[in-house]
PDB file of N, CA and C in Angstrom:
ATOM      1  N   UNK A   1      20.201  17.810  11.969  1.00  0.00           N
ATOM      2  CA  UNK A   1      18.776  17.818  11.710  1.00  0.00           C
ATOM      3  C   UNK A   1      18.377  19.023  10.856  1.00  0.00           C
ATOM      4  N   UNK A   2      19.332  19.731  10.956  1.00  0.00           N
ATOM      5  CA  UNK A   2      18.388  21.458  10.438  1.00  0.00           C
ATOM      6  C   UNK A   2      18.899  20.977   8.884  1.00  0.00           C
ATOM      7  N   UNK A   3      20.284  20.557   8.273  1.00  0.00           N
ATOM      8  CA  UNK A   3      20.410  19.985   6.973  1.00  0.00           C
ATOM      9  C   UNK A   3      19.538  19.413   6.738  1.00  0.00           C
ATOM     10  N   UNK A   4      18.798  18.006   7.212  1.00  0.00           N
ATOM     11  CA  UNK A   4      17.728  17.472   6.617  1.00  0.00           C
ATOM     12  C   UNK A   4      16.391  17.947   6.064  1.00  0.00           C
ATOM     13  N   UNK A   5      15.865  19.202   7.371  1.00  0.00           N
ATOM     14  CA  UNK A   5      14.805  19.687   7.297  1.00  0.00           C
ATOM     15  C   UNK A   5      14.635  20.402   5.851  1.00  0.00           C
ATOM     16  N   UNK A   6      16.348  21.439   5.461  1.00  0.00           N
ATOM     17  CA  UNK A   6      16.333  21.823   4.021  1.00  0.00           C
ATOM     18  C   UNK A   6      16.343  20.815   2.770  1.00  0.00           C
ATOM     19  N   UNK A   7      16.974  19.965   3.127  1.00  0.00           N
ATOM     20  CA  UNK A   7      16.899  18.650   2.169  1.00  0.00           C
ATOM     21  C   UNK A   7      14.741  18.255   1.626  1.00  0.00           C
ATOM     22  N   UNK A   8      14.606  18.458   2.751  1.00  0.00           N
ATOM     23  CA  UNK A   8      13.086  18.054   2.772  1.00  0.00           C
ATOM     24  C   UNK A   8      12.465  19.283   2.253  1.00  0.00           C
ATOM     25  N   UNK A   9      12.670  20.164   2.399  1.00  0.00           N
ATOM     26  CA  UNK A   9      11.661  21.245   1.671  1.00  0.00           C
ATOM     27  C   UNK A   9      11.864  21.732   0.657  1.00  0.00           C
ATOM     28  N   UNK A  10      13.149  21.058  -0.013  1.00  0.00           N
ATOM     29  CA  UNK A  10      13.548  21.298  -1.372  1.00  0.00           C
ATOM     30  C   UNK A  10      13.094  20.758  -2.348  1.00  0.00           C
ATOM     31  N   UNK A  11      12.448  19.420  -1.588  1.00  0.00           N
ATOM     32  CA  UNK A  11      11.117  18.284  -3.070  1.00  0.00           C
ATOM     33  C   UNK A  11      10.398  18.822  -3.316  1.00  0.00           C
ATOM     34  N   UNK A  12       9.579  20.220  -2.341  1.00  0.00           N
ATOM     35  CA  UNK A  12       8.640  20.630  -2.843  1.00  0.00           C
ATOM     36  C   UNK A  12       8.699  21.753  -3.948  1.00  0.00           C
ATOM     37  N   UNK A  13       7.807  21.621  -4.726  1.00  0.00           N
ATOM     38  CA  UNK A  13       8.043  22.189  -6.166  1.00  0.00           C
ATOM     39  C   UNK A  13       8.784  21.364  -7.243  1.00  0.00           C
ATOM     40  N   UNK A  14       9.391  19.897  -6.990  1.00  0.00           N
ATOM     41  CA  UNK A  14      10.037  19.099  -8.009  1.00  0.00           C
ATOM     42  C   UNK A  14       8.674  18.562  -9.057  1.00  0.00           C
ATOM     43  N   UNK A  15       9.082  18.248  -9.502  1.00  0.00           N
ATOM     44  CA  UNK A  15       8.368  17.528 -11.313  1.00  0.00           C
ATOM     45  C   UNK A  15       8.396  16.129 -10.757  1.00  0.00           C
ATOM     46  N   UNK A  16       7.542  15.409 -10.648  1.00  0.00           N
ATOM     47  CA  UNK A  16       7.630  14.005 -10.864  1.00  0.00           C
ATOM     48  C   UNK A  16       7.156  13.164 -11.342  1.00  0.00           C
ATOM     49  N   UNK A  17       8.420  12.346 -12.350  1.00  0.00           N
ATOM     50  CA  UNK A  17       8.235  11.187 -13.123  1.00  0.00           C
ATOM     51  C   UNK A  17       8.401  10.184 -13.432  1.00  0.00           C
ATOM     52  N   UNK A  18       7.697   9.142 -13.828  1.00  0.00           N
ATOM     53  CA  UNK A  18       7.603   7.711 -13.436  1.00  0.00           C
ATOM     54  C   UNK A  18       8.828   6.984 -14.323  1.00  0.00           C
ATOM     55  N   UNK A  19       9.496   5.879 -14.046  1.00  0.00           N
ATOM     56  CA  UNK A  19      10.492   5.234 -14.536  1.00  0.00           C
ATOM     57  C   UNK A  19      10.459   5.272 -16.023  1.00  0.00           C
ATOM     58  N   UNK A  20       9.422   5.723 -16.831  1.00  0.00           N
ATOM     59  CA  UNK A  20       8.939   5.444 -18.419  1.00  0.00           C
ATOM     60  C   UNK A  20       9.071   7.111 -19.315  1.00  0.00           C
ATOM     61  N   UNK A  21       9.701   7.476 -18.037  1.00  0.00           N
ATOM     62  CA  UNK A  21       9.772   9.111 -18.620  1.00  0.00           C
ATOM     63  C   UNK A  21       8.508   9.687 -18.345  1.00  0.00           C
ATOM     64  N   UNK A  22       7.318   9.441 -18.240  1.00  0.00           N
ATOM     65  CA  UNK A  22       5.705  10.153 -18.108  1.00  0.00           C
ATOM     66  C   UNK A  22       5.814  11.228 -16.996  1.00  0.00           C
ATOM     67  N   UNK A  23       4.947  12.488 -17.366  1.00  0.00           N
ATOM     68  CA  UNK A  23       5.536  13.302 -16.230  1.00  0.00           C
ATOM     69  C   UNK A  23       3.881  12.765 -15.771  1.00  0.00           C
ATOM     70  N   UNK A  24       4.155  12.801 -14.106  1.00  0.00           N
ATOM     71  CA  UNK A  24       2.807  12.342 -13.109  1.00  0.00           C
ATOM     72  C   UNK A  24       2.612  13.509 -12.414  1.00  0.00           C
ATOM     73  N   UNK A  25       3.366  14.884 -11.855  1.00  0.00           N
ATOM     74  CA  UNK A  25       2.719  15.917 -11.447  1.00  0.00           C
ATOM     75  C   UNK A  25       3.834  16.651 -10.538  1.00  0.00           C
ATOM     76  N   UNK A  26       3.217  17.358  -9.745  1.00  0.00           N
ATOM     77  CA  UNK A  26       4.550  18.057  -8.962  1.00  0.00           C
ATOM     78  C   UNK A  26       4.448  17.756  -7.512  1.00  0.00           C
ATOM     79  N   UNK A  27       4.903  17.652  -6.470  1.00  0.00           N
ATOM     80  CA  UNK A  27       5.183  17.559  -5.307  1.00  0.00           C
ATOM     81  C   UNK A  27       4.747  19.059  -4.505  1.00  0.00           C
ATOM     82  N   UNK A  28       3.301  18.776  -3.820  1.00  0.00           N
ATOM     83  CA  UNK A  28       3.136  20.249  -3.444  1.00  0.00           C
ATOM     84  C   UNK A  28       3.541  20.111  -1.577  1.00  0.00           C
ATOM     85  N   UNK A  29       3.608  18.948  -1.027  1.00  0.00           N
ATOM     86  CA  UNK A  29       3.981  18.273   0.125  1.00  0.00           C
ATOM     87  C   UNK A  29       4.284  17.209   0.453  1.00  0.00           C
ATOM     88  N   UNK A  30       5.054  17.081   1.767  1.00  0.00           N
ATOM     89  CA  UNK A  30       5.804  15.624   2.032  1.00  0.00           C
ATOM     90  C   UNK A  30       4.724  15.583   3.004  1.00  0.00           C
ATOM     91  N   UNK A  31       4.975  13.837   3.554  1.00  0.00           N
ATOM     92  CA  UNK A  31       4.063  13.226   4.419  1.00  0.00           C
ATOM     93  C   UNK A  31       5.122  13.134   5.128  1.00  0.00           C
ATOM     94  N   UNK A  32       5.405  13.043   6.705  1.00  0.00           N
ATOM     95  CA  UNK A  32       6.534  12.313   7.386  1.00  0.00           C
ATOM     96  C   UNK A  32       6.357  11.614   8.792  1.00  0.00           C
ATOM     97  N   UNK A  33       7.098  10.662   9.179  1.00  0.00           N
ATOM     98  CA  UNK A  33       6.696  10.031  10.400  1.00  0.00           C
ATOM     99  C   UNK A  33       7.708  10.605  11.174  1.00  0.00           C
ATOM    100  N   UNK A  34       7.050  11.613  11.972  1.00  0.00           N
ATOM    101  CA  UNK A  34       7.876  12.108  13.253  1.00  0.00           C
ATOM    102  C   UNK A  34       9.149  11.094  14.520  1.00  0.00           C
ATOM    103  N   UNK A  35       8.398   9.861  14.412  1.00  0.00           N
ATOM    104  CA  UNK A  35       9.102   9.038  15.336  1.00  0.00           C
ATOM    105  C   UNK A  35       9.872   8.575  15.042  1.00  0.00           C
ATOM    106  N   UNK A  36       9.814   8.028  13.485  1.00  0.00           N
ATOM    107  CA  UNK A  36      11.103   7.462  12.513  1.00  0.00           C
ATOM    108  C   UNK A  36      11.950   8.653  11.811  1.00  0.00           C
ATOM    109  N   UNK A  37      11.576   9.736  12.059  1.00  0.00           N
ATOM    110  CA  UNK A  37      12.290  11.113  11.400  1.00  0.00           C
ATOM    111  C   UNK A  37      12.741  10.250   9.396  1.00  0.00           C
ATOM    112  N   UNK A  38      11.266  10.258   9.085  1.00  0.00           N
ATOM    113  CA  UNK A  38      11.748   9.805   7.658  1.00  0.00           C
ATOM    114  C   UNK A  38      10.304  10.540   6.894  1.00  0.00           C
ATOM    115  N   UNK A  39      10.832  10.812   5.553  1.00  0.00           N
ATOM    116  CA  UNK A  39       9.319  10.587   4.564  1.00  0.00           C
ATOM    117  C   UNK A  39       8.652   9.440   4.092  1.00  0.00           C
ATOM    118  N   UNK A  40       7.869   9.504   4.381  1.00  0.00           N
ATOM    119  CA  UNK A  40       6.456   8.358   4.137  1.00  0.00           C
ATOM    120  C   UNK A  40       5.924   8.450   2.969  1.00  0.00           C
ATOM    121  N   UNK A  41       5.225   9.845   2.142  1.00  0.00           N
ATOM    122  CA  UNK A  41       4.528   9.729   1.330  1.00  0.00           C
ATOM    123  C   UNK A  41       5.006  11.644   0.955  1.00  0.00           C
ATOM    124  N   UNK A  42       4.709  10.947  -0.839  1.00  0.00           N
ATOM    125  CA  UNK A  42       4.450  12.650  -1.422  1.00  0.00           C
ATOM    126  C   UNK A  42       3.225  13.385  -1.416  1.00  0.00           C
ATOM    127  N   UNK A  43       2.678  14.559  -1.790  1.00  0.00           N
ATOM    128  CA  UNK A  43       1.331  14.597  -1.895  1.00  0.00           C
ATOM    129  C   UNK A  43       1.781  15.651  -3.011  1.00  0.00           C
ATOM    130  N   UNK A  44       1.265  15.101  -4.733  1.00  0.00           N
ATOM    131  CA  UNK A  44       1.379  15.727  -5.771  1.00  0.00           C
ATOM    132  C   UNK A  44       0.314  16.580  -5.780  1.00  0.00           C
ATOM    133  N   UNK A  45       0.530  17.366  -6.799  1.00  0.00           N
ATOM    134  CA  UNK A  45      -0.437  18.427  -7.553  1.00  0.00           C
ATOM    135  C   UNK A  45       0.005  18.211  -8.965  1.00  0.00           C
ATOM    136  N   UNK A  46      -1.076  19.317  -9.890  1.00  0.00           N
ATOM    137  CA  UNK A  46      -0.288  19.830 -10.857  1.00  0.00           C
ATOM    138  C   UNK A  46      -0.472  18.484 -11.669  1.00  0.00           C
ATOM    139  N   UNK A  47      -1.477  17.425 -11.175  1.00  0.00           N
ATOM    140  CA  UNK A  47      -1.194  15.798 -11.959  1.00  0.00           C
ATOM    141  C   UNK A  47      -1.599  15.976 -13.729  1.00  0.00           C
ATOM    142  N   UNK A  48      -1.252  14.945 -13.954  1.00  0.00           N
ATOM    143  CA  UNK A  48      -1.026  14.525 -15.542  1.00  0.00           C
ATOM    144  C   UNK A  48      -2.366  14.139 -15.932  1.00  0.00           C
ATOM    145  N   UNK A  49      -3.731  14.729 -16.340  1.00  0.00           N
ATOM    146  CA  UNK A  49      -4.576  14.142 -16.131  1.00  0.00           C
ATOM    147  C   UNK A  49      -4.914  12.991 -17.354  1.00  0.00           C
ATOM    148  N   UNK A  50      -4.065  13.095 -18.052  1.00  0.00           N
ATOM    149  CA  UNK A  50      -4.028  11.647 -18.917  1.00  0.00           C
ATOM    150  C   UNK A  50      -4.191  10.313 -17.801  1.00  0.00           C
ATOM    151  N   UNK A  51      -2.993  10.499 -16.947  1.00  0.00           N
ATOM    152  CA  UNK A  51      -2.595   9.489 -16.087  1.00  0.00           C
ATOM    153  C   UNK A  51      -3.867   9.333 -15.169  1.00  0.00           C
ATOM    154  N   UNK A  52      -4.628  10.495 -14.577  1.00  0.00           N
ATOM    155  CA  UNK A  52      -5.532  10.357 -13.521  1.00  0.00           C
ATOM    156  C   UNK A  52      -6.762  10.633 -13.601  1.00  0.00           C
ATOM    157  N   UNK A  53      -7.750  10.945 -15.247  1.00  0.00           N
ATOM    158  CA  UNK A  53      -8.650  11.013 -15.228  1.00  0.00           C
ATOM    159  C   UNK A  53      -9.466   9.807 -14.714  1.00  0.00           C
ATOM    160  N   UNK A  54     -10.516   9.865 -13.960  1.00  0.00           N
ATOM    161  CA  UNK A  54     -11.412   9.044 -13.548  1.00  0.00           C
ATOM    162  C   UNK A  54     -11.231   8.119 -12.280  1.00  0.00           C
ATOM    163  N   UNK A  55      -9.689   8.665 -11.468  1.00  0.00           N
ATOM    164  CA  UNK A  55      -9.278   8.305 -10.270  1.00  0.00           C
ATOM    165  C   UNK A  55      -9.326   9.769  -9.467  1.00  0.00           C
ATOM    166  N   UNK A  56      -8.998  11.163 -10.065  1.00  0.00           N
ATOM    167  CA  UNK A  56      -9.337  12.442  -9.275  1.00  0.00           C
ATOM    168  C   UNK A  56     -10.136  13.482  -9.821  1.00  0.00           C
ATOM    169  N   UNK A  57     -10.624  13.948  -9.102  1.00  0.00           N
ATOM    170  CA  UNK A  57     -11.520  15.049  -9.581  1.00  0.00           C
ATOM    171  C   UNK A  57     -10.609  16.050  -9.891  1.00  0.00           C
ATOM    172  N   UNK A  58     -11.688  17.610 -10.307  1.00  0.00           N
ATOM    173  CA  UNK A  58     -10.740  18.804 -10.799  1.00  0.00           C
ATOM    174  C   UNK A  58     -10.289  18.980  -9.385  1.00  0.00           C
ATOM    175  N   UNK A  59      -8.852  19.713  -9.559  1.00  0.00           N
ATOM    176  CA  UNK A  59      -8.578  21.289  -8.217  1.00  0.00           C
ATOM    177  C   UNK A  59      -7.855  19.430  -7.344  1.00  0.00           C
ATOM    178  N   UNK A  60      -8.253  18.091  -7.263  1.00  0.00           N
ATOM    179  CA  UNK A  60      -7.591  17.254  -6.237  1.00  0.00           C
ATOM    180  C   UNK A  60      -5.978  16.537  -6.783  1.00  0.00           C
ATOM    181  N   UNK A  61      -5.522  16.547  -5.484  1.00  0.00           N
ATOM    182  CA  UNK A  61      -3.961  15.863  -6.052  1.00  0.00           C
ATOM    183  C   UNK A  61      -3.961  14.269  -5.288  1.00  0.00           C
ATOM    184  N   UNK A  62      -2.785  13.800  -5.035  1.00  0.00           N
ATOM    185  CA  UNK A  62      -2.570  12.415  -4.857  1.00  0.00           C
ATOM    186  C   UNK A  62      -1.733  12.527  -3.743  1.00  0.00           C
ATOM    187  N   UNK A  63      -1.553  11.376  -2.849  1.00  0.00           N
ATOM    188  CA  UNK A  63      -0.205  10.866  -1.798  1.00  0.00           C
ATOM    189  C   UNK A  63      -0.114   9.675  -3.001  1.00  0.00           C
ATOM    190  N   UNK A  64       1.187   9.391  -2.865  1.00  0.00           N
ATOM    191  CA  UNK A  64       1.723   8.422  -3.196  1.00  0.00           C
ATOM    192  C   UNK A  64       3.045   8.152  -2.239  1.00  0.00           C
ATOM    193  N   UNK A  65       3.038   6.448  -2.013  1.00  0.00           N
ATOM    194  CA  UNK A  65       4.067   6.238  -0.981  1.00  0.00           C
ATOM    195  C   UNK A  65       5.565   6.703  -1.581  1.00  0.00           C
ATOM    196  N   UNK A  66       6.160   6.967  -0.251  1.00  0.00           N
ATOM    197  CA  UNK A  66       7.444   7.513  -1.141  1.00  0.00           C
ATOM    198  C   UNK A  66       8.482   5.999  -1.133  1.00  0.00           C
ATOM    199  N   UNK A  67       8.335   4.947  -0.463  1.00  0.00           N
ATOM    200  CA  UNK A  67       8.914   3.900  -1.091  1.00  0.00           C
ATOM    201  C   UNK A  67       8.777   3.616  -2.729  1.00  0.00           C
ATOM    202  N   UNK A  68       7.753   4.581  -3.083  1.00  0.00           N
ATOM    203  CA  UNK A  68       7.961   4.644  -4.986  1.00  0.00           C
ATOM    204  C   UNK A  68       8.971   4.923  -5.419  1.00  0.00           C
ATOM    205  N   UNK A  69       9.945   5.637  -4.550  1.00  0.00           N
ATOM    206  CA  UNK A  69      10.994   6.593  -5.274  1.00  0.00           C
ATOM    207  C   UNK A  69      11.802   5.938  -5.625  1.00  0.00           C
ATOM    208  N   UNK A  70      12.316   6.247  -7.043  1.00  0.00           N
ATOM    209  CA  UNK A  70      13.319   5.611  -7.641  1.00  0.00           C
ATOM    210  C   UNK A  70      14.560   6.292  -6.993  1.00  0.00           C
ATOM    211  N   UNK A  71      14.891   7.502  -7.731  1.00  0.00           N
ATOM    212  CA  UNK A  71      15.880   8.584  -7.358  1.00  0.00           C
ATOM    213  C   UNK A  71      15.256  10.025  -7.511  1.00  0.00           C
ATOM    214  N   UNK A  72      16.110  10.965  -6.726  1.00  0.00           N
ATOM    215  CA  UNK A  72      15.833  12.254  -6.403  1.00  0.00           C
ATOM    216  C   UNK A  72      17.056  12.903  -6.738  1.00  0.00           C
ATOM    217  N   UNK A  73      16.512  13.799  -7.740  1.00  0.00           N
ATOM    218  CA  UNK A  73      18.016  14.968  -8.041  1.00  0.00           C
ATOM    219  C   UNK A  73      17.145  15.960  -8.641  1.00  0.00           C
ATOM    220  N   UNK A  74      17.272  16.821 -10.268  1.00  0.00           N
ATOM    221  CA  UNK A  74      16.505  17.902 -10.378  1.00  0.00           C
ATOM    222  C   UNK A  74      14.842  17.185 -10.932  1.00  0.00           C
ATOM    223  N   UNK A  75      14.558  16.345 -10.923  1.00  0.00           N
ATOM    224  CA  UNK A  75      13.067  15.751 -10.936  1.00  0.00           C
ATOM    225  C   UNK A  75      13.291  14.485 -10.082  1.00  0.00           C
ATOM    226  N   UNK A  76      11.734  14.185  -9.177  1.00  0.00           N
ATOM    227  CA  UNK A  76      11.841  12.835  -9.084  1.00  0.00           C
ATOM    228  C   UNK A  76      11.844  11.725  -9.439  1.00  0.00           C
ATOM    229  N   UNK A  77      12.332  10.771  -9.888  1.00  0.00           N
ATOM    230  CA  UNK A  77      11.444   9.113 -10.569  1.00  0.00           C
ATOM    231  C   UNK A  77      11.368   8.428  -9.344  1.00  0.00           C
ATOM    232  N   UNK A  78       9.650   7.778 -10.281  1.00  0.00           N
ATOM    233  CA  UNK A  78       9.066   7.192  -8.897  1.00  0.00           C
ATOM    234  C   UNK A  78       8.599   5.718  -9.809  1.00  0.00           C
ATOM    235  N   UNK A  79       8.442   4.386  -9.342  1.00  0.00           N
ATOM    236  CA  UNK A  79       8.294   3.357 -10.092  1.00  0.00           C
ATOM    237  C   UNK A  79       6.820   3.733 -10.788  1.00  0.00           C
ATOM    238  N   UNK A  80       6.805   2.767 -12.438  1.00  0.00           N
ATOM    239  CA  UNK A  80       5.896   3.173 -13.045  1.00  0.00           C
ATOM    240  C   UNK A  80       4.265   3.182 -12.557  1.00  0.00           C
ATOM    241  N   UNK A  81       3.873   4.420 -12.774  1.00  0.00           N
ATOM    242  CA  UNK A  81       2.408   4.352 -11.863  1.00  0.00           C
ATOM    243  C   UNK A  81       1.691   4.131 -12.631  1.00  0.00           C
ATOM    244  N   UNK A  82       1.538   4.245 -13.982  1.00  0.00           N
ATOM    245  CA  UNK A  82       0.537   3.811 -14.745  1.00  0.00           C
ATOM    246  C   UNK A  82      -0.350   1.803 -14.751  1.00  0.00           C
ATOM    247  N   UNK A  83       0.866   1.276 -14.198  1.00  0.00           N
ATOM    248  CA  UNK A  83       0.412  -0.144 -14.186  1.00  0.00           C
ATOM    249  C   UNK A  83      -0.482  -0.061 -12.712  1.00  0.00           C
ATOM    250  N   UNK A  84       0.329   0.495 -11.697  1.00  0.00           N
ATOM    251  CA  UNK A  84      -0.848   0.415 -10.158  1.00  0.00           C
ATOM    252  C   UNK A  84      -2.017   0.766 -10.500  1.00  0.00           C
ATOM    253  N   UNK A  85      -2.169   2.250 -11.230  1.00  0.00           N
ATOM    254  CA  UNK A  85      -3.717   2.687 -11.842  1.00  0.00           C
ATOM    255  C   UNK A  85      -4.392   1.693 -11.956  1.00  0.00           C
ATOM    256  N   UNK A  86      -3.942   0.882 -13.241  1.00  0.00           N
ATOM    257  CA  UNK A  86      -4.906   0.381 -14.343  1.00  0.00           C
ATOM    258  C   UNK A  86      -5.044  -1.157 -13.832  1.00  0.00           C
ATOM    259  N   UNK A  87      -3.944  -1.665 -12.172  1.00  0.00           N
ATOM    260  CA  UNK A  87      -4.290  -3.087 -11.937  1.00  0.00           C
ATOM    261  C   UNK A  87      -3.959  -2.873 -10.667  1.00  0.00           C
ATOM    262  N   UNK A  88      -3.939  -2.493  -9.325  1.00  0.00           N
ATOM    263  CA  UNK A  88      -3.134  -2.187  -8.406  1.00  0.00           C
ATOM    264  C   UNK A  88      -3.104  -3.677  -8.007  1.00  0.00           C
ATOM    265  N   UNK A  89      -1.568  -3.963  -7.411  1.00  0.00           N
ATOM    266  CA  UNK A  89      -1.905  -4.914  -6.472  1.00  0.00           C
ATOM    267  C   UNK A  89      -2.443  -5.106  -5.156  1.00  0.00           C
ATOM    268  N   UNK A  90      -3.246  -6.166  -5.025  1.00  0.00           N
ATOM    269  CA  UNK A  90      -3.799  -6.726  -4.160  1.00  0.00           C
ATOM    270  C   UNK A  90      -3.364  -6.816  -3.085  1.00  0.00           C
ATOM    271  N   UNK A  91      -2.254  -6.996  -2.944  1.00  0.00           N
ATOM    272  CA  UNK A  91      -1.406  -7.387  -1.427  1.00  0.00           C
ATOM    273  C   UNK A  91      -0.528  -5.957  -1.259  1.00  0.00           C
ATOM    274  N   UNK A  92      -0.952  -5.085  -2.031  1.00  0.00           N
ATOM    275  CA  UNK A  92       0.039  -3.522  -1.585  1.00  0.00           C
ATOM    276  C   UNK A  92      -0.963  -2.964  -1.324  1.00  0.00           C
ATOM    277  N   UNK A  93      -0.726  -2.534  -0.006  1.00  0.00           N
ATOM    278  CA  UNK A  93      -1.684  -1.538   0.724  1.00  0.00           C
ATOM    279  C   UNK A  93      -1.500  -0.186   0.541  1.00  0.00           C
ATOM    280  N   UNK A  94      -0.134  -0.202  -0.812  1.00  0.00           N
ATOM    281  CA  UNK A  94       0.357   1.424  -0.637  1.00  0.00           C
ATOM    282  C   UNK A  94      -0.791   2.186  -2.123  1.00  0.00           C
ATOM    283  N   UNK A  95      -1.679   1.502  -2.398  1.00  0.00           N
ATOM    284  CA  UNK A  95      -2.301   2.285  -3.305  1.00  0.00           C
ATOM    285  C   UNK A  95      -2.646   3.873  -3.396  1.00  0.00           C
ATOM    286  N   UNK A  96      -2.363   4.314  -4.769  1.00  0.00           N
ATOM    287  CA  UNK A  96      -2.219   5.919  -4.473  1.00  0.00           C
ATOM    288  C   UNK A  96      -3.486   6.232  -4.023  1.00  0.00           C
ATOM    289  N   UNK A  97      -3.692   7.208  -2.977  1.00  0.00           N
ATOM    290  CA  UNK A  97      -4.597   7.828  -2.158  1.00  0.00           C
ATOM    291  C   UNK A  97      -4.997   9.175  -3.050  1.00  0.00           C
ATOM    292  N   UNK A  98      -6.237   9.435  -3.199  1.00  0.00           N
ATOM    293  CA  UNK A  98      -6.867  10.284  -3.742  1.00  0.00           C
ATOM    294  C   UNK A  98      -7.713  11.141  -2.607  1.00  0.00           C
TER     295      UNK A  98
END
């Protein structure tokens, strides 16, 4: 468990970017479900405000589910977020949280 816990506090401060190369922001915290001992969700900063004008205000960041994640090594990729923005689906309840 104590390996994992470092595993987990090492996302914070990563770069993360969407499958299209776009950088979307940095990882300032994890979300996690204590009972399932897993991560749930990121909570960025630092966002791209190309990507997020008119979904966040100044100084606010995002959760996004971490079932986005593509892969994790020295940046994250997370599936492309620009299409959820601009159409989210309907039947995904994982819409990014502002």
């Amino acid at each position: 468990m104590e390996n994992s816990s470092a595993e987990i506090t090492a996302l914070v401060g990563r770069e993360v970017y969407s499958n299209n190369g776009v950088f979307v922001g940095e990882i300032e915290d994890v979300r996690l479900d204590l009972d399932k001992q897993q991560v749930t969700g990121l909570a960025l900063h630092q966002l791209n405000m190309d990507l997020f004008s008119g979904h966040v205000g100044d100084g606010r960041g995002i959760m996004i589910p971490y079932r986005w994640v593509r892969s994790v090594g020295d940046v994250v990729l997370i599936n492309s977020i620009v299409e959820r923005l601009s159409s989210p689906d309907e039947n995904d309840s994982s819409e990014v949280v502002v």
